[in-house]
N, C-alpha and C. Protein backbone atom coordinates (compact mmCIF):
# COMPACT_ATOMS: atom_id res chain seq x y z
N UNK A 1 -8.37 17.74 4.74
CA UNK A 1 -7.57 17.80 3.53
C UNK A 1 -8.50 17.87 2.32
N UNK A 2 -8.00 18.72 1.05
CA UNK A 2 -8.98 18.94 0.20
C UNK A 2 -7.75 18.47 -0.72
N UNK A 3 -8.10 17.70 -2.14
CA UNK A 3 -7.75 17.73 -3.31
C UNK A 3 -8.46 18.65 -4.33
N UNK A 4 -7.96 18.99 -5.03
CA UNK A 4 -7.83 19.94 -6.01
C UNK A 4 -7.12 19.04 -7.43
N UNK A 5 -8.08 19.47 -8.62
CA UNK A 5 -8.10 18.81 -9.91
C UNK A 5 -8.39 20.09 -10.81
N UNK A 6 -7.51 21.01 -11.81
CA UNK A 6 -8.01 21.50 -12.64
C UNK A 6 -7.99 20.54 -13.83
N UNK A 7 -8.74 21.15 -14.76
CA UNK A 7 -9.17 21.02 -16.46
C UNK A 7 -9.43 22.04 -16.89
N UNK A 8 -9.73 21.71 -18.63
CA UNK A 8 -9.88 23.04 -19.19
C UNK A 8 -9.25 23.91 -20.12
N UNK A 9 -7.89 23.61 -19.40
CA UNK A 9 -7.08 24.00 -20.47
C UNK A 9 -6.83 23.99 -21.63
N UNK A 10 -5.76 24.62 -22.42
CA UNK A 10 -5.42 23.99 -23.88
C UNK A 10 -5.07 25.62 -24.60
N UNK A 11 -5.47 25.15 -26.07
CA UNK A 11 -4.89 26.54 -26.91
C UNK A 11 -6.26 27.17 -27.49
N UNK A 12 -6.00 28.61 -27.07
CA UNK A 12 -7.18 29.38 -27.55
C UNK A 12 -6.81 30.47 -28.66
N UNK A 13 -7.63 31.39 -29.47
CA UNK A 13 -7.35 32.22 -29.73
C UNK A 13 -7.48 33.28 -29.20
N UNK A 14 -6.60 34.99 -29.73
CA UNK A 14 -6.85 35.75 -28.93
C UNK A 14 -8.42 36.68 -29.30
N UNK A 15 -8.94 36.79 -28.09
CA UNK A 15 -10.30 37.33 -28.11
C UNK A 15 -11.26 36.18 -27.88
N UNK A 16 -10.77 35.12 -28.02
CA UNK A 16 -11.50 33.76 -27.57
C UNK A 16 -12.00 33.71 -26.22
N UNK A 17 -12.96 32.39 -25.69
CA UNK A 17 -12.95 32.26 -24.26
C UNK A 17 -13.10 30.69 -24.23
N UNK A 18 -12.47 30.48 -22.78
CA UNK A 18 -12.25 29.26 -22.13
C UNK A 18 -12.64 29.32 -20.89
N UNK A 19 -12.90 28.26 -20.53
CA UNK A 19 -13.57 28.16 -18.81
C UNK A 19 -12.47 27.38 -18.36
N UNK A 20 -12.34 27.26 -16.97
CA UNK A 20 -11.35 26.15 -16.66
C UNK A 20 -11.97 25.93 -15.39
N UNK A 21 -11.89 24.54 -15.16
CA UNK A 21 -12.64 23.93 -14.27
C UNK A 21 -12.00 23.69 -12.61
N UNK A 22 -12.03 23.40 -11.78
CA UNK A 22 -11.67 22.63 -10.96
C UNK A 22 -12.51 22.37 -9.70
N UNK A 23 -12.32 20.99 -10.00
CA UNK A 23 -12.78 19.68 -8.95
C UNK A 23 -12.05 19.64 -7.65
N UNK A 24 -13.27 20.04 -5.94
CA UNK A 24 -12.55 19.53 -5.11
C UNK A 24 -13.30 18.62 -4.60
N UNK A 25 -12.29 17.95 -3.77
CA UNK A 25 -12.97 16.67 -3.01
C UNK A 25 -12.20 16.80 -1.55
N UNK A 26 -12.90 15.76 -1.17
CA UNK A 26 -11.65 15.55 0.60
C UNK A 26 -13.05 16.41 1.44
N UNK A 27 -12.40 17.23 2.55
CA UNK A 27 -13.22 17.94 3.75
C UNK A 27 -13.38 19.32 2.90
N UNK A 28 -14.30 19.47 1.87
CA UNK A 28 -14.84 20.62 1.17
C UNK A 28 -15.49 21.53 2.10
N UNK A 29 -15.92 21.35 2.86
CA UNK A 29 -16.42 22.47 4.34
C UNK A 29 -15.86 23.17 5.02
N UNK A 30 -14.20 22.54 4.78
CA UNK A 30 -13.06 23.73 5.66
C UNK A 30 -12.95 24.96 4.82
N UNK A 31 -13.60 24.67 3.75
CA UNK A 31 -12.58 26.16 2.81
C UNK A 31 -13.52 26.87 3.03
N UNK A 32 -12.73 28.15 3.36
CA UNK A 32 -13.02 28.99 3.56
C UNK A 32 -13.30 30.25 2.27
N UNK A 33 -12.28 30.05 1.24
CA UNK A 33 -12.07 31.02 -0.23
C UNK A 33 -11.37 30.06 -1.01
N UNK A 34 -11.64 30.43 -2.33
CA UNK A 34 -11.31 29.87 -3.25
C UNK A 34 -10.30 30.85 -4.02
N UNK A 35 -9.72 30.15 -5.41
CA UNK A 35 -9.21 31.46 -6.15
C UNK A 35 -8.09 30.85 -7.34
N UNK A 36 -7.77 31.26 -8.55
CA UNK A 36 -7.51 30.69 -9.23
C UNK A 36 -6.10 31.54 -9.38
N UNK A 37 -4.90 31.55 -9.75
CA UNK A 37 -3.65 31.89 -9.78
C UNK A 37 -2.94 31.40 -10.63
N UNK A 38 -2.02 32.50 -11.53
CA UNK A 38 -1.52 31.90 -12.76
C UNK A 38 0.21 32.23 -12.79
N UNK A 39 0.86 31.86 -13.39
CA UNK A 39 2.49 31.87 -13.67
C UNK A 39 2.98 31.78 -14.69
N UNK A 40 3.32 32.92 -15.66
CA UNK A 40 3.97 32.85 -16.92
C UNK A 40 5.28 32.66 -16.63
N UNK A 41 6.23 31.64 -17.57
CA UNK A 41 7.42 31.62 -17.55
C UNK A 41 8.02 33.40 -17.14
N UNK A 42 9.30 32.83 -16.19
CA UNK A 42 9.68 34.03 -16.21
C UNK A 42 8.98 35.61 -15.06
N UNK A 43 7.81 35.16 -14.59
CA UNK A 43 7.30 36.30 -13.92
C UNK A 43 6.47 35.26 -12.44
N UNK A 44 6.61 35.87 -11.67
CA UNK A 44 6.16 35.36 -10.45
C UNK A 44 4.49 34.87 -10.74
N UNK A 45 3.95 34.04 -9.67
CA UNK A 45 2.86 33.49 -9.71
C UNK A 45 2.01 35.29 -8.93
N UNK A 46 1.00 35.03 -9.46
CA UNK A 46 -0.41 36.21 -8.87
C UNK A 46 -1.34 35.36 -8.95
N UNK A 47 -2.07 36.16 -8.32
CA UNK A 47 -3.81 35.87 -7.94
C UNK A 47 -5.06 37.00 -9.16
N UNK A 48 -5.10 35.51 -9.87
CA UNK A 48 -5.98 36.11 -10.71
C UNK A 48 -7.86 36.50 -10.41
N UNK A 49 -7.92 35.56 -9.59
CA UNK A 49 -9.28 35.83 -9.00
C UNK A 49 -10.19 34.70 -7.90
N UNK A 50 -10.59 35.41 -6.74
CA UNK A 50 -10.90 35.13 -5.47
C UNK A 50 -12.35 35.15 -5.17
N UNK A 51 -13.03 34.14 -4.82
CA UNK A 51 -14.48 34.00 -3.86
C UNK A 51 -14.24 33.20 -2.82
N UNK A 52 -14.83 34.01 -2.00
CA UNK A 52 -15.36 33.48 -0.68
C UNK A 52 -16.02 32.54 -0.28
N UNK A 53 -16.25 32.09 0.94
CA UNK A 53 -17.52 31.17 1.11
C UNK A 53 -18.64 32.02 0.61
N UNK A 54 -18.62 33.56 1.48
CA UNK A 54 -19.84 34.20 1.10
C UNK A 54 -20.09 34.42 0.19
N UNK A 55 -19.54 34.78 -0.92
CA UNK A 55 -19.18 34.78 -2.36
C UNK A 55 -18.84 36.46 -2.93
N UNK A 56 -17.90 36.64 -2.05
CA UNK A 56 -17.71 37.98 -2.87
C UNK A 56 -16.28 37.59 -3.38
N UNK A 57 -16.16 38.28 -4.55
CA UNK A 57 -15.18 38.15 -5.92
C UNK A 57 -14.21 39.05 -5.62
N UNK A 58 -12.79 38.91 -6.32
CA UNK A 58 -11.87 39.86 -5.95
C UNK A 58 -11.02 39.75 -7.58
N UNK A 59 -10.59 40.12 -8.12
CA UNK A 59 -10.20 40.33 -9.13
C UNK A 59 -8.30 41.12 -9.24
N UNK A 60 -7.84 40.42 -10.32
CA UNK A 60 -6.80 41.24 -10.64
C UNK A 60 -6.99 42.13 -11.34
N UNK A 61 -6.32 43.48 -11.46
CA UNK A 61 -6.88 44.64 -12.54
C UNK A 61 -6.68 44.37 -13.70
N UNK A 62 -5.82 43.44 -14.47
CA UNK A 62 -5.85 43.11 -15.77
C UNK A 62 -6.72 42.12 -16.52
N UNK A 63 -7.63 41.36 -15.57
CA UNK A 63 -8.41 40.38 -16.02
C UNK A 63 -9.76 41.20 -15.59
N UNK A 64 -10.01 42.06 -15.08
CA UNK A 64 -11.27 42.53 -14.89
C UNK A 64 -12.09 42.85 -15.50
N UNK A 65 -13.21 42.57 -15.65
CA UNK A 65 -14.28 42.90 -16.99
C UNK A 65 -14.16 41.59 -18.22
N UNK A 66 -13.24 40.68 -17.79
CA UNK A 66 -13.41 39.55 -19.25
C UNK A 66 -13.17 38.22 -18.37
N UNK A 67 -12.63 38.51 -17.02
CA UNK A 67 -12.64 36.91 -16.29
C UNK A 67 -13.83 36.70 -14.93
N UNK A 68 -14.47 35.48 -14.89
CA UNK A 68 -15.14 35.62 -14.07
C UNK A 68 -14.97 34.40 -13.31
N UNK A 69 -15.29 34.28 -11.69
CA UNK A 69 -15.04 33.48 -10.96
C UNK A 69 -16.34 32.81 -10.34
N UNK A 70 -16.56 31.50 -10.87
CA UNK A 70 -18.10 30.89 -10.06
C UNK A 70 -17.71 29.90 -9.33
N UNK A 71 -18.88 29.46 -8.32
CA UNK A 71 -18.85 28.24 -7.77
C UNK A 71 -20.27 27.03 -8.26
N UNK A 72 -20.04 25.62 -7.70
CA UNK A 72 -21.42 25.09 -7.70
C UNK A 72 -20.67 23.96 -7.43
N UNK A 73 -21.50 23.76 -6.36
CA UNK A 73 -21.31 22.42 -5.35
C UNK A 73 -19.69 22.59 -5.34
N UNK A 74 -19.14 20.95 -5.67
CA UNK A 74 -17.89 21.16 -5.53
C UNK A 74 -16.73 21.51 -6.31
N UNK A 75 -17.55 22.64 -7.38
CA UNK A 75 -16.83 22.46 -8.71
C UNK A 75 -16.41 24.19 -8.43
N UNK A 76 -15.10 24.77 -8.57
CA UNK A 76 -15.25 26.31 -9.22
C UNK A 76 -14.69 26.42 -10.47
N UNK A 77 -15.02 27.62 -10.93
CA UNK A 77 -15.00 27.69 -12.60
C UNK A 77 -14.50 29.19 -12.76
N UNK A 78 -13.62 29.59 -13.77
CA UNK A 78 -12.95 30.40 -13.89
C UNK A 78 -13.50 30.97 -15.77
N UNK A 79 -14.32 31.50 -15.47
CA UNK A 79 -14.59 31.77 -17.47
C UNK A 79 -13.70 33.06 -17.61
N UNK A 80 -12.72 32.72 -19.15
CA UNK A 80 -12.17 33.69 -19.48
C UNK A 80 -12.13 33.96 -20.82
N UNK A 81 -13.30 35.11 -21.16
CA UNK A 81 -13.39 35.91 -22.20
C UNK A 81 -12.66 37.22 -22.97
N UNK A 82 -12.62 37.47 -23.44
CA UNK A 82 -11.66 38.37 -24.36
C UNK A 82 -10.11 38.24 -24.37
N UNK A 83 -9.74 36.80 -24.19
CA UNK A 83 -8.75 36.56 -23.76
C UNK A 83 -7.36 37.06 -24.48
N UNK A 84 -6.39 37.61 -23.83
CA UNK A 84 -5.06 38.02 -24.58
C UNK A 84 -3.97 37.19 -24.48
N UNK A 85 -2.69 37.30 -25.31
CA UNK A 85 -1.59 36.30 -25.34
C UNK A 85 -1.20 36.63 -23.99
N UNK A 86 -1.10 37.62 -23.69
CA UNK A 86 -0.45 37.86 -22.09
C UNK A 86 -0.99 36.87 -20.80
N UNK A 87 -2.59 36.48 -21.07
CA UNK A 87 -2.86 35.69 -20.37
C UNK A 87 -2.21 33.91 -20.23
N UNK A 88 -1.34 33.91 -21.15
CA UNK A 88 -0.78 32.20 -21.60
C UNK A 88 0.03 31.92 -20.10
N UNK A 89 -0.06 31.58 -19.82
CA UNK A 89 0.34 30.18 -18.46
C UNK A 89 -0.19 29.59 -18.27
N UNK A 90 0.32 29.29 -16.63
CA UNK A 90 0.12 27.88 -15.92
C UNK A 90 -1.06 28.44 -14.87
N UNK A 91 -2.31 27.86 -15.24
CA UNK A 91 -3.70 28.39 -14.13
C UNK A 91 -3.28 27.18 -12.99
N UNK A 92 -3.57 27.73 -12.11
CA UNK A 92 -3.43 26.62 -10.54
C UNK A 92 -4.92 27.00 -9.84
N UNK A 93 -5.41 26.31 -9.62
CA UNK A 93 -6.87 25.87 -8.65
C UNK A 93 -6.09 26.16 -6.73
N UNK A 94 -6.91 27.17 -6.40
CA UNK A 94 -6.10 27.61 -4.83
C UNK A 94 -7.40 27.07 -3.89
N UNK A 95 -7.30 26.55 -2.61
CA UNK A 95 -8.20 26.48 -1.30
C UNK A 95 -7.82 27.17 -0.15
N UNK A 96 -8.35 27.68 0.26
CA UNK A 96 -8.07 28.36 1.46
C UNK A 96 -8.54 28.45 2.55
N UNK A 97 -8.04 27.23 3.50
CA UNK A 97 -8.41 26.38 4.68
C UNK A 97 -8.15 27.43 6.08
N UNK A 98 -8.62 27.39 7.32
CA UNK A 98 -7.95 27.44 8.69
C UNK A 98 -6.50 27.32 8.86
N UNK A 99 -5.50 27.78 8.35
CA UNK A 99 -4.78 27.89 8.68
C UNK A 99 -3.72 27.10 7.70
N UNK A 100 -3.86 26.87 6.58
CA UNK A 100 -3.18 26.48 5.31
C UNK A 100 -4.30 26.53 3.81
N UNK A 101 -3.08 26.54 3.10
CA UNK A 101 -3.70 26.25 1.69
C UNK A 101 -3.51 24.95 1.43
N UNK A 102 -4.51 24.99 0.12
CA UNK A 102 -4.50 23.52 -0.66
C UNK A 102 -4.16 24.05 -2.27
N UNK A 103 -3.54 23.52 -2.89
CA UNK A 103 -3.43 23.72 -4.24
C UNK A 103 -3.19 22.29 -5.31
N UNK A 104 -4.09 23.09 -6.64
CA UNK A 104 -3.82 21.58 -7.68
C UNK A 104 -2.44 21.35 -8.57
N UNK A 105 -2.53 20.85 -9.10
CA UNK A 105 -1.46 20.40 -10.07
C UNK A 105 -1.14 21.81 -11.39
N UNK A 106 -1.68 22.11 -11.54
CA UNK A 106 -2.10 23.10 -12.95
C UNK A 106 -2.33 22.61 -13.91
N UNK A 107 -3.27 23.63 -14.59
CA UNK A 107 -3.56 23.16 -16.50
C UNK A 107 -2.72 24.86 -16.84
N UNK A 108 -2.68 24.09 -18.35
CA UNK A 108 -1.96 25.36 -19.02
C UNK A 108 -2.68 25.84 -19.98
N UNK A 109 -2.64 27.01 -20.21
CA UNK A 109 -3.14 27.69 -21.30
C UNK A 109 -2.46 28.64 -21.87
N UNK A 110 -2.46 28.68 -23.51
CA UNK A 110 -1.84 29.17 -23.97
C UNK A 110 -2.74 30.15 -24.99
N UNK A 111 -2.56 31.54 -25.04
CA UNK A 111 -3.58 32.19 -25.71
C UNK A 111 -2.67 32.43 -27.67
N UNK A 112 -2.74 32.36 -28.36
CA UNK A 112 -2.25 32.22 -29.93
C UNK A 112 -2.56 34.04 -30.46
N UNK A 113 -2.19 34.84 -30.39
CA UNK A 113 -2.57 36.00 -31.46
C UNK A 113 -2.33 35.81 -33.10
């Protein structure tokens, strides 16, 4: 079992950048991929962006070129630069175990034009 903790959040402007954090703990060795996923009122949850154990990146086409996805130790980090109002929701911290997921609580972000 892994817990999952984002931070980070809050109010940005547009063209601004924010990182958003999240902390896992528990059996950190099962995961297999990571990946961060967001939900604006009103529109289904997506997958904003994905690494591997091995570490290859996967991206949504609208965040590409201004969001980036890292790891280190047990922390992954989501930096998001040139940010637009369209980006304002709910970020969720994803794990992706043997045969289930793990997910956090969410932080929110709200981008201001």
């Amino acid at each position: 079992q892994v817990q999952l903790v984002e931070s980070g959040g809050g109010l940005v402007q547009a063209g601004g950048s924010l990182r958003l954090s999240c902390a896992a703990s528990g059996s950190i060795f099962n995961i297999n991929a990571m990946g961060w996923y967001r939900q604006a009122p009103g529109k289904q949850r997506e997958m904003v962006a994905r690494i591997t154990r091995g570490g290859s990146t996967n991206y949504a086409d609208s965040v590409k070129g201004r969001f980036t996805i890292s790891r280190d130790k047990n922390m992954v980090y989501l930096q998001m630069n040139s940010v637009k109002p369209e980006d304002t929701a709910d970020y969720y911290c994803n794990a992706q175990h043997w045969g289930y997921d793990s997910w956090g609580q969410g932080t929110q972000v709200t981008v201001s034009s």
